[in-house]
Protein backbone atom coordinates (compact mmCIF):
# COMPACT_ATOMS: atom_id res chain seq x y z
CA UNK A 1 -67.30 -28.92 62.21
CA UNK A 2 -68.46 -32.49 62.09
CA UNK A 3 -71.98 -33.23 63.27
CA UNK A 4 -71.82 -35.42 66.71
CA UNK A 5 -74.08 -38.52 67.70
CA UNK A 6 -75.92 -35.83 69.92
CA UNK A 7 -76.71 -34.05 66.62
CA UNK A 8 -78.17 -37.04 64.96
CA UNK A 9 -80.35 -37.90 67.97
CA UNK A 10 -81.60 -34.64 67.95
CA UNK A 11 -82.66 -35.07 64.04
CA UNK A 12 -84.11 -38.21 64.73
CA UNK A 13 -86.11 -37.02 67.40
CA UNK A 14 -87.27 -34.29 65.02
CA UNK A 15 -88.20 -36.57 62.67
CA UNK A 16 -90.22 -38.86 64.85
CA UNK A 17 -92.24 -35.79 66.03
CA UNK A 18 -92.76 -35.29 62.23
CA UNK A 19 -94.15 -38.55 62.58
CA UNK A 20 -91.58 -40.46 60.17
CA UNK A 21 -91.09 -44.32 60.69
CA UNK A 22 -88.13 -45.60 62.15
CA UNK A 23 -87.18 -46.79 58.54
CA UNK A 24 -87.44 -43.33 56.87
CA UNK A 25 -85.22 -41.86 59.58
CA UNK A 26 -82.25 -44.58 59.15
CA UNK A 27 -82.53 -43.26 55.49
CA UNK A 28 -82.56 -39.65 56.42
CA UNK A 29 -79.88 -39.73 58.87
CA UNK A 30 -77.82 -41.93 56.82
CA UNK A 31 -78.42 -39.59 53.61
CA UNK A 32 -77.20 -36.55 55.96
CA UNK A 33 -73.95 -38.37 57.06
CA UNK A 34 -73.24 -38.63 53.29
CA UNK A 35 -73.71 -35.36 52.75
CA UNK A 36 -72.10 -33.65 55.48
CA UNK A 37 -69.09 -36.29 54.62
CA UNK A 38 -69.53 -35.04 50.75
CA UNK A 39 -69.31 -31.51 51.88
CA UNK A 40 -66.57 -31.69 53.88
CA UNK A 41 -64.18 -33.85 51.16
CA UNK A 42 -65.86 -30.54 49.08
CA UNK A 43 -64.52 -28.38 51.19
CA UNK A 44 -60.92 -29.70 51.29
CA UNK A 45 -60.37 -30.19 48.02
CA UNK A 46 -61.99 -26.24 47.21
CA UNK A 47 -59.45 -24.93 49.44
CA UNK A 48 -56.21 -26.91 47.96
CA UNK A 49 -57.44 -25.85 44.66
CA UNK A 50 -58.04 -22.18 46.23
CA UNK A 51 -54.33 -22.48 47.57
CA UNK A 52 -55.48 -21.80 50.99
CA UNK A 53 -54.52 -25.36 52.32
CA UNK A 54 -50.96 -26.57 51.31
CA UNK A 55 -51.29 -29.94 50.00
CA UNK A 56 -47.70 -31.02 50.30
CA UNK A 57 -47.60 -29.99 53.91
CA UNK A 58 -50.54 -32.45 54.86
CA UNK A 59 -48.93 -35.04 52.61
CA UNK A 60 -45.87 -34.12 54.45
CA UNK A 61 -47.46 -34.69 57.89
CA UNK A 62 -49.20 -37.58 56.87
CA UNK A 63 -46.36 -39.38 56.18
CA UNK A 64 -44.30 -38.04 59.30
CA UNK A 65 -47.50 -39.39 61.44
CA UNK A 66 -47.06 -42.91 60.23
CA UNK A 67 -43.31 -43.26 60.06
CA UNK A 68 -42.15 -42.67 56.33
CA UNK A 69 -40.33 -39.60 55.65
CA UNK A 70 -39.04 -40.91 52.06
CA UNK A 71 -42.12 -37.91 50.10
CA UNK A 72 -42.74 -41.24 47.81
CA UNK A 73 -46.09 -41.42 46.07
CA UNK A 74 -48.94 -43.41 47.87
């Protein structure tokens, strides 16, 4: 489940109680976006390889969603 804005707030404000500048938390909080982006592109690609997630179904979808229905390569 992606983190919200509310989430990020909340680990700023835990932060600044740990008495980090503003500076250090940009980095932090931008450092955990990447990584909770990293993960979850992790996580995707660990359960198409798993079999778990059917990748022609999403490609399927994907291309349904936006109009072409041809199954060419993108």
């Amino acid at each position: 489940m992606p983190e919200t804005d509310d989430d990020y707030i909340q680990l700023a404000d835990f932060l600044r109680e740990r008495g980090h500048t503003e500076l250090e938390i940009e980095k932090i909080v931008a450092h955990v976006r990447k990584y909770e982006a990293d993960t979850q592109l992790y996580s995707v690609m660990d359960s198409i390889a798993d079999g778990h997630l059917n990748l022609g179904a999403i490609i399927s979808e994907a291309l349904t969603d936006d109009g072409e229905t041809d199954g060419g390569d993108a």
